[in-house]
Protein backbone atom coordinates (compact mmCIF):
# COMPACT_ATOMS: atom_id res chain seq x y z
CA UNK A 1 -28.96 -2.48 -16.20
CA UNK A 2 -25.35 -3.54 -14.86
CA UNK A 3 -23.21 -0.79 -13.76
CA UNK A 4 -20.45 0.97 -16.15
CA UNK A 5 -17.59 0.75 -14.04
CA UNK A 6 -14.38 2.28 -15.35
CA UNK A 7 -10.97 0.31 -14.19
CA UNK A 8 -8.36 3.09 -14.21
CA UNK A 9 -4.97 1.90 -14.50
CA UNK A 10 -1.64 1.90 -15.30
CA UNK A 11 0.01 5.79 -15.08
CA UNK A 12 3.18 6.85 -15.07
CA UNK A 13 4.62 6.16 -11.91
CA UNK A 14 7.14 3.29 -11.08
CA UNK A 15 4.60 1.39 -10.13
CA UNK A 16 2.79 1.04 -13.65
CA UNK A 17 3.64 -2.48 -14.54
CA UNK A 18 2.15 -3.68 -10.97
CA UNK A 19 -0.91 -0.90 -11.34
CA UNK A 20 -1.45 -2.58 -15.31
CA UNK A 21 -1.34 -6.53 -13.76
CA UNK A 22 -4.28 -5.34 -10.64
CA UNK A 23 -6.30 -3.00 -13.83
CA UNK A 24 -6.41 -6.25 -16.01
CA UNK A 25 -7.30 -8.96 -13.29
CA UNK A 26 -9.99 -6.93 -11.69
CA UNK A 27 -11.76 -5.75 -14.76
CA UNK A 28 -11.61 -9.45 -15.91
CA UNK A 29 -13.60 -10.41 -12.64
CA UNK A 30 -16.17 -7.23 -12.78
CA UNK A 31 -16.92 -8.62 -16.23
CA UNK A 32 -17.30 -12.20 -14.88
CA UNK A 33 -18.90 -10.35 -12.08
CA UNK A 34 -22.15 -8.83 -14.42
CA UNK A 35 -20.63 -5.36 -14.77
CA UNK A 36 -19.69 -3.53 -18.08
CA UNK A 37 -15.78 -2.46 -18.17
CA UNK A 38 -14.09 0.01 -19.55
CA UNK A 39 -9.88 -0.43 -19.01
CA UNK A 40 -8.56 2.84 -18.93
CA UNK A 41 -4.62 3.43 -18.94
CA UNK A 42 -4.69 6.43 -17.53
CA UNK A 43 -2.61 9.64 -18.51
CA UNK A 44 -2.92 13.58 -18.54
CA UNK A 45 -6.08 13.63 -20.23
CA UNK A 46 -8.01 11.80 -17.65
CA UNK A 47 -10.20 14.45 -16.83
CA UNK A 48 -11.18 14.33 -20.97
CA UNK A 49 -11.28 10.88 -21.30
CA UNK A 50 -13.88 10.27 -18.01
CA UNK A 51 -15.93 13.04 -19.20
CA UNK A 52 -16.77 11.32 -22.52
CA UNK A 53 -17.14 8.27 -21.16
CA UNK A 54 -19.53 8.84 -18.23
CA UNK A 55 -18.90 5.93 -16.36
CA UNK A 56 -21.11 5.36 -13.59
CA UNK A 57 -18.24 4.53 -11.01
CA UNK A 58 -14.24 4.62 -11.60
CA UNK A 59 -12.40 1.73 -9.45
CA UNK A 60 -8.96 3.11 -9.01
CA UNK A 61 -6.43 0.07 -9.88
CA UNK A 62 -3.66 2.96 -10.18
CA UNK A 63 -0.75 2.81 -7.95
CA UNK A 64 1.79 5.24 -6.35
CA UNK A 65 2.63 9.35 -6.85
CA UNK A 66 -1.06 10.59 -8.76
CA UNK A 67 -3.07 7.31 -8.22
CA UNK A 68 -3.03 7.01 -5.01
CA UNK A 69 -1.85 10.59 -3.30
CA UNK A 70 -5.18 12.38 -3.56
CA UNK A 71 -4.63 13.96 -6.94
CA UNK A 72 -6.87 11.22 -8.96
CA UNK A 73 -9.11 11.38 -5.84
CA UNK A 74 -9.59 15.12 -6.45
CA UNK A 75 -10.26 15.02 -10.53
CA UNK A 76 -13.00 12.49 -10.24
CA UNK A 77 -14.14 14.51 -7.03
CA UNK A 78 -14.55 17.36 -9.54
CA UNK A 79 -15.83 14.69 -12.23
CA UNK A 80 -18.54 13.75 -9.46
CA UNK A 81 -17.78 10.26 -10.50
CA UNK A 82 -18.19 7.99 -7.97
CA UNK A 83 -14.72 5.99 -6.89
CA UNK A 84 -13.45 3.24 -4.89
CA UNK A 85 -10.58 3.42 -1.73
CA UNK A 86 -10.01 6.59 -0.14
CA UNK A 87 -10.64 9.95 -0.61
CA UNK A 88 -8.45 12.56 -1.37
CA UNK A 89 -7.35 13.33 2.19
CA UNK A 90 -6.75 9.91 3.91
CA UNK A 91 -5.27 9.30 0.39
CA UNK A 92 -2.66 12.23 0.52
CA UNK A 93 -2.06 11.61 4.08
CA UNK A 94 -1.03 7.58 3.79
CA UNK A 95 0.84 8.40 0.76
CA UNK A 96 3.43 10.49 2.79
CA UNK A 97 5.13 8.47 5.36
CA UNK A 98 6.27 10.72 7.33
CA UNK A 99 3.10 12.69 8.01
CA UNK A 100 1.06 9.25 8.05
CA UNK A 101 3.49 8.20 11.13
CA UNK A 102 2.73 11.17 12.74
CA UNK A 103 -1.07 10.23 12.80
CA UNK A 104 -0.77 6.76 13.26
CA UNK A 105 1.32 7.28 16.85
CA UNK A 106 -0.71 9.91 17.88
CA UNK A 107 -3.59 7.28 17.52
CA UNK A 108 -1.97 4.87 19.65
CA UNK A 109 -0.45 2.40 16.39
CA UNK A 110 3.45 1.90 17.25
CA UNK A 111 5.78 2.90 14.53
CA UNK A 112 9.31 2.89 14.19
CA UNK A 113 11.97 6.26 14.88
CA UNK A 114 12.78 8.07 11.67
CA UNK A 115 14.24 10.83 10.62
CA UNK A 116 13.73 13.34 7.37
CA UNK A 117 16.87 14.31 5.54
CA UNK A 118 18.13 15.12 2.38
CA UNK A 119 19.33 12.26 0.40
CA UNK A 120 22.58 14.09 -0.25
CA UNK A 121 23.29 13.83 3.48
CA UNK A 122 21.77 10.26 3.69
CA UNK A 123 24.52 9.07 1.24
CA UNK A 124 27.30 11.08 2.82
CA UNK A 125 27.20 9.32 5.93
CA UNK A 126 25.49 7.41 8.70
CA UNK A 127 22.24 9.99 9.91
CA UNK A 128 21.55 6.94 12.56
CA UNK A 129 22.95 4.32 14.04
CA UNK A 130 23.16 0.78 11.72
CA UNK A 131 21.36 -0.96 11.53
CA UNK A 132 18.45 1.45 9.34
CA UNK A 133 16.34 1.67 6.61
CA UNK A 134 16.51 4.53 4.06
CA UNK A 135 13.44 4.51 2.05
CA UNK A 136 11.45 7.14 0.02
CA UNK A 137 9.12 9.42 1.60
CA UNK A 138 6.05 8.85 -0.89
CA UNK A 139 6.35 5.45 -3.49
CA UNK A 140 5.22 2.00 -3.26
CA UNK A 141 6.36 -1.46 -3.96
CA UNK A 142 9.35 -0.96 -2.08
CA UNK A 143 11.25 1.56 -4.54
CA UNK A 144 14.57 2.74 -3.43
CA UNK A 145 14.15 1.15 0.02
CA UNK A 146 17.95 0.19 1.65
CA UNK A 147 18.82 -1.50 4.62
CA UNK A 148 22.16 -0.73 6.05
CA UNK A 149 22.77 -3.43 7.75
CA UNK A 150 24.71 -3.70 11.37
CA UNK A 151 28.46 -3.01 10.61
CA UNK A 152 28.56 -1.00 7.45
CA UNK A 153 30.78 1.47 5.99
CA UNK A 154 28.78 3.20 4.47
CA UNK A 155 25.29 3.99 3.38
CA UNK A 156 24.24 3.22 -0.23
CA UNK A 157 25.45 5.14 -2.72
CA UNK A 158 22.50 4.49 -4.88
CA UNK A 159 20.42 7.44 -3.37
CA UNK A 160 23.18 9.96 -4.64
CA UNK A 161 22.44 7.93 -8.66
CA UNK A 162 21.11 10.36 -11.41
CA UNK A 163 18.67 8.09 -12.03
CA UNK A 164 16.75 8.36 -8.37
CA UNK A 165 13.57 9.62 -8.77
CA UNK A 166 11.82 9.24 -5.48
CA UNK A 167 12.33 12.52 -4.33
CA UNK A 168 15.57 14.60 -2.86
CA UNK A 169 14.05 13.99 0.75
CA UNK A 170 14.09 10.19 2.12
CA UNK A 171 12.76 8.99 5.48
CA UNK A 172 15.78 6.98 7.48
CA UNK A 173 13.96 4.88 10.40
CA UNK A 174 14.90 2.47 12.36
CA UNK A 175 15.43 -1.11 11.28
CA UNK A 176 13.03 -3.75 12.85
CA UNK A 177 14.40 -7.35 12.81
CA UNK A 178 12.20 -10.39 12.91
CA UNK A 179 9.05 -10.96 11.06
CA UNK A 180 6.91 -9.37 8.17
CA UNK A 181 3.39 -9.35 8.76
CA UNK A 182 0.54 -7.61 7.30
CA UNK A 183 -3.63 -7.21 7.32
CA UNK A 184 -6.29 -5.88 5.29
CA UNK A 185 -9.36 -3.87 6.14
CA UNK A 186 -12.07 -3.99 4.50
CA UNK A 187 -15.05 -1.60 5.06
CA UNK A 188 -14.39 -1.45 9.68
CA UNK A 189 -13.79 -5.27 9.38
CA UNK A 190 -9.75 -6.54 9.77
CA UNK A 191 -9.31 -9.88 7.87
CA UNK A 192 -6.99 -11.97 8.63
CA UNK A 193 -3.48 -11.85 8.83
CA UNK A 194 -0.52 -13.35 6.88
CA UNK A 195 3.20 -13.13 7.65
CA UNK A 196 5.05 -13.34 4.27
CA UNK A 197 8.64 -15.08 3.78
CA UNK A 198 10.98 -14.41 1.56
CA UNK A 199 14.50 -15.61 1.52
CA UNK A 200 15.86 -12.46 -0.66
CA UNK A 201 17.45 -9.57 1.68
CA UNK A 202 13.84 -8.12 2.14
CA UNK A 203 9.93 -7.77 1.01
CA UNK A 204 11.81 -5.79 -2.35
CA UNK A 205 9.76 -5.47 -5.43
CA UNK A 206 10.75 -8.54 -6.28
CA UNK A 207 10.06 -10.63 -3.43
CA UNK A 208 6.74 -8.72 -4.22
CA UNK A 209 6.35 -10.14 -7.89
CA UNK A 210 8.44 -12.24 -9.22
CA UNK A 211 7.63 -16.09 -9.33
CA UNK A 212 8.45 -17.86 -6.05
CA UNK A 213 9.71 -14.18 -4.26
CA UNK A 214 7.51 -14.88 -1.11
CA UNK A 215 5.27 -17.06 0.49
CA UNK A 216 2.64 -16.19 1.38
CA UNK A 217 1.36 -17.85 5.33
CA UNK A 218 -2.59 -16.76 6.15
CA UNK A 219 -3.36 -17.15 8.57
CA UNK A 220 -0.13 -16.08 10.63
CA UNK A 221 1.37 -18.22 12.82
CA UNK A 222 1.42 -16.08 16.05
CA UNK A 223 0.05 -16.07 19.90
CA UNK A 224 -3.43 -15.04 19.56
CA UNK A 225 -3.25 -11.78 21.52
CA UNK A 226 -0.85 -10.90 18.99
CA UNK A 227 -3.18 -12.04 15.95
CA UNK A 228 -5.32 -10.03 17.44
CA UNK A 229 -3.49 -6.96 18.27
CA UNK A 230 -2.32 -6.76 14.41
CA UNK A 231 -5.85 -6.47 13.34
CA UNK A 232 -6.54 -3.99 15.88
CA UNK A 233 -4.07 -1.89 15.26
CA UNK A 234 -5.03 -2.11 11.16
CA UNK A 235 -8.61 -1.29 12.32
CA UNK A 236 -7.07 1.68 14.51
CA UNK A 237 -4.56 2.97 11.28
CA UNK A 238 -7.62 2.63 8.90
CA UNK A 239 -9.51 4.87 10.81
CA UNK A 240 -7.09 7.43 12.47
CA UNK A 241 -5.81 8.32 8.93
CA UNK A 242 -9.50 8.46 7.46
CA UNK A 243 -9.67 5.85 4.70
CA UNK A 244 -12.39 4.10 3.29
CA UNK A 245 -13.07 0.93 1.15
CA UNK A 246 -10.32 -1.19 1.27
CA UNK A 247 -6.18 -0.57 2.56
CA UNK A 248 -3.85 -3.26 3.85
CA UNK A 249 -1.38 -2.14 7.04
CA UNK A 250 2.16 -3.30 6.99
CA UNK A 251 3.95 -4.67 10.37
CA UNK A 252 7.15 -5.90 11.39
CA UNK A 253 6.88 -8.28 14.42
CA UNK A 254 10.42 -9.00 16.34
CA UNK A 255 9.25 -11.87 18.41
CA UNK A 256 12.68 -11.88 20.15
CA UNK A 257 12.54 -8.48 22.11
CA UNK A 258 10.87 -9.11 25.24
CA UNK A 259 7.71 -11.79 26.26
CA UNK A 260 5.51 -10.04 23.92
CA UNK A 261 7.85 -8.91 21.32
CA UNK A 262 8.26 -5.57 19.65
CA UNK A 263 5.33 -4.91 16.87
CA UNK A 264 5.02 -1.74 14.57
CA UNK A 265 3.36 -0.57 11.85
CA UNK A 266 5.48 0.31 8.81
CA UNK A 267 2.61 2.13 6.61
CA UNK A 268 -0.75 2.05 5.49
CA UNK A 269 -1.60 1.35 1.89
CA UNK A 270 -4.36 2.75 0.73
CA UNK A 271 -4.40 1.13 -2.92
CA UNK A 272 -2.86 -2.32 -2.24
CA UNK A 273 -2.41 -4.68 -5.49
CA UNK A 274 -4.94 -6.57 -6.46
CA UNK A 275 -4.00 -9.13 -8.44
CA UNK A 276 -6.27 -12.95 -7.82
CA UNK A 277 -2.86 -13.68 -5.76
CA UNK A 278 -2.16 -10.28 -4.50
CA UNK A 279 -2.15 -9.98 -0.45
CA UNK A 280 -5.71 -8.55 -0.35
CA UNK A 281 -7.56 -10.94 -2.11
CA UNK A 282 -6.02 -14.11 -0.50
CA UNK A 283 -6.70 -12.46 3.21
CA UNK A 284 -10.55 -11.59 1.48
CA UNK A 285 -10.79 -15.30 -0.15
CA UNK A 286 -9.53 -16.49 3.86
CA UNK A 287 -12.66 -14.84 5.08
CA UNK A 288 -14.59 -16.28 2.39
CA UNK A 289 -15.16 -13.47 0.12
CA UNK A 290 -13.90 -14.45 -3.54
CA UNK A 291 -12.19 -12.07 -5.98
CA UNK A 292 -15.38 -11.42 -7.70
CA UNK A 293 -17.13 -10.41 -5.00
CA UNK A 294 -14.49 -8.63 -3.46
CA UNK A 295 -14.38 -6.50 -6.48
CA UNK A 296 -18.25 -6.10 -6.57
CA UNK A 297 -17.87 -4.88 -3.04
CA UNK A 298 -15.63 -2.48 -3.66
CA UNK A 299 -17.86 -0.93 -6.65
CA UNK A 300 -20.86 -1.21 -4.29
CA UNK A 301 -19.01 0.78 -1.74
CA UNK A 302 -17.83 3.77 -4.02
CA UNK A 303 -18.77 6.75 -3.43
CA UNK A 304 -17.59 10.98 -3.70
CA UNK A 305 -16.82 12.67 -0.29
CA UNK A 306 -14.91 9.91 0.88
């Protein structure tokens, strides 16, 4: 008898609409896959709805604050329903930047300077030298990320809006010029990497998903040793902060600063999307894994205690 699996999705956070587009695509390949779905958009009543619906494994499609930050992680802990990704520590821990920087350097990974202020006194004035990045502490999909860019007045005022809702701390780091890479782990294996272009001001949400925001280049056109290096240092991320499953690392690579160039990690995503064109499953389908059974692995691998 095939599996139940239920696809939670969806949520409240910002990131719903991306969270909705992985929910759909990877139910639609478990079913193509042999396993019976349930689609769940998930809200307040999880705990309810799981209970009555005793679903022999719960593949977490959800993305940002709840999904992904240990909380869902810790109701289907309770639940004892299996899950896929992380559990609810490596999943609390990636979710906050700062705290996952703090864990990645003391592992060896290079990340960038940053500080922690309030986001009154990141709009008031320059906290560091341009040019910076002023980003939230804990969202996804590049929400409310700014660069302030070499020669600017002022920060932006859009961290002082009303309508912020990222939190009334933000991380300002350092701003990395050059390239954006970026490599998936799955299980201890690093697939490969891909350096995605984009000829808006950034990787924004929608160089992310809009039609033609980004292209996508797997595998990377770098020097080996630094092909290699990225995966390592994924491999090294993946396993100082504790996750399981599947997570993607982010990099940016300034080929310019010295022989080797300056590489650091950004952040860890424990939840990436996981849509048929999403990062993950073209670095999976790379290493000849297709979305299907990419999906089936990931249901395979769940598990409580994570």
């Amino acid at each position: 008898m095939s599996k139940h699996v239920a696809v939670l999705m969806g949520g409240w956070s910002n990131e719903r609409p991306v969270s909705l587009n992985s929910g759909r695509e990877c139910s639609q390949a478990l079913r193509n896959a042999g396993y019976k779905v349930t689609e769940v958009d998930v809200g307040r009543d999880i705990a309810n709805v799981l209970t009555a619906l005793k679903p022999d494994v719960a593949f977490n499609a959800l993305h940002g604050p709840f999904g992904e930050s240990g909380m869902m992680q810790g109701v289907l802990e309770l639940l004892a329903i299996p899950y896929t990704h992380s559990g609810v520590l490596a999943s609390a821990l990636a979710m906050d930047k700062h705290q996952a920087k703090i864990v990645m350097k003391a592992a060896g990974v290079p990340v960038t300077d940053h500080v922690i202020v309030p986001r009154s006194e990141a709009g008031a004035g320059h906290v560091m030298a341009p040019p910076y990045v002023i980003k939230p502490i804990a969202d996804g999909s590049s929400f409310g990320v700014h660069i302030v860019r070499q020669g600017a007045n002022r920060p932006p005022q859009e961290v002082l809006s009303a309508e912020w809702n990222s939190g009334e701390d933000v991380m300002v780091e350092r701003y990395i010029p050059g390239r954006e890479l970026t490599c998936a782990v799955m299980g201890d294996v690093a697939l490969g990497v891909t350096e995605i272009v984009t000829d808006l001001a950034f990787y924004s949400y929608d160089a992310k998903y809009a039609k033609g925001g980004s292209t996508h280049i797997i595998p990377a056109q770098l020097q080996p040793k630094i092909y290699d290096k990225v995966q390592k240092l994924s491999l090294a991320a993946h396993a100082a902060i504790g996750c399981r499953g599947v997570t993607r690392c982010d990099f940016r690579y300034n080929d310019a600063a010295g022989p080797d160039g300056e590489l650091v990690c950004l952040e860890i995503n424990t939840q990436p999307g996981m849509t048929a064109t999403s990062l993950v499953p073209e670095q999976a389908l790379h290493a000849g894994h297709s979305f299907e059974e990419l999906v089936s692995w990931m249901v395979e691998d769940a598990s409580c205690n994570r």
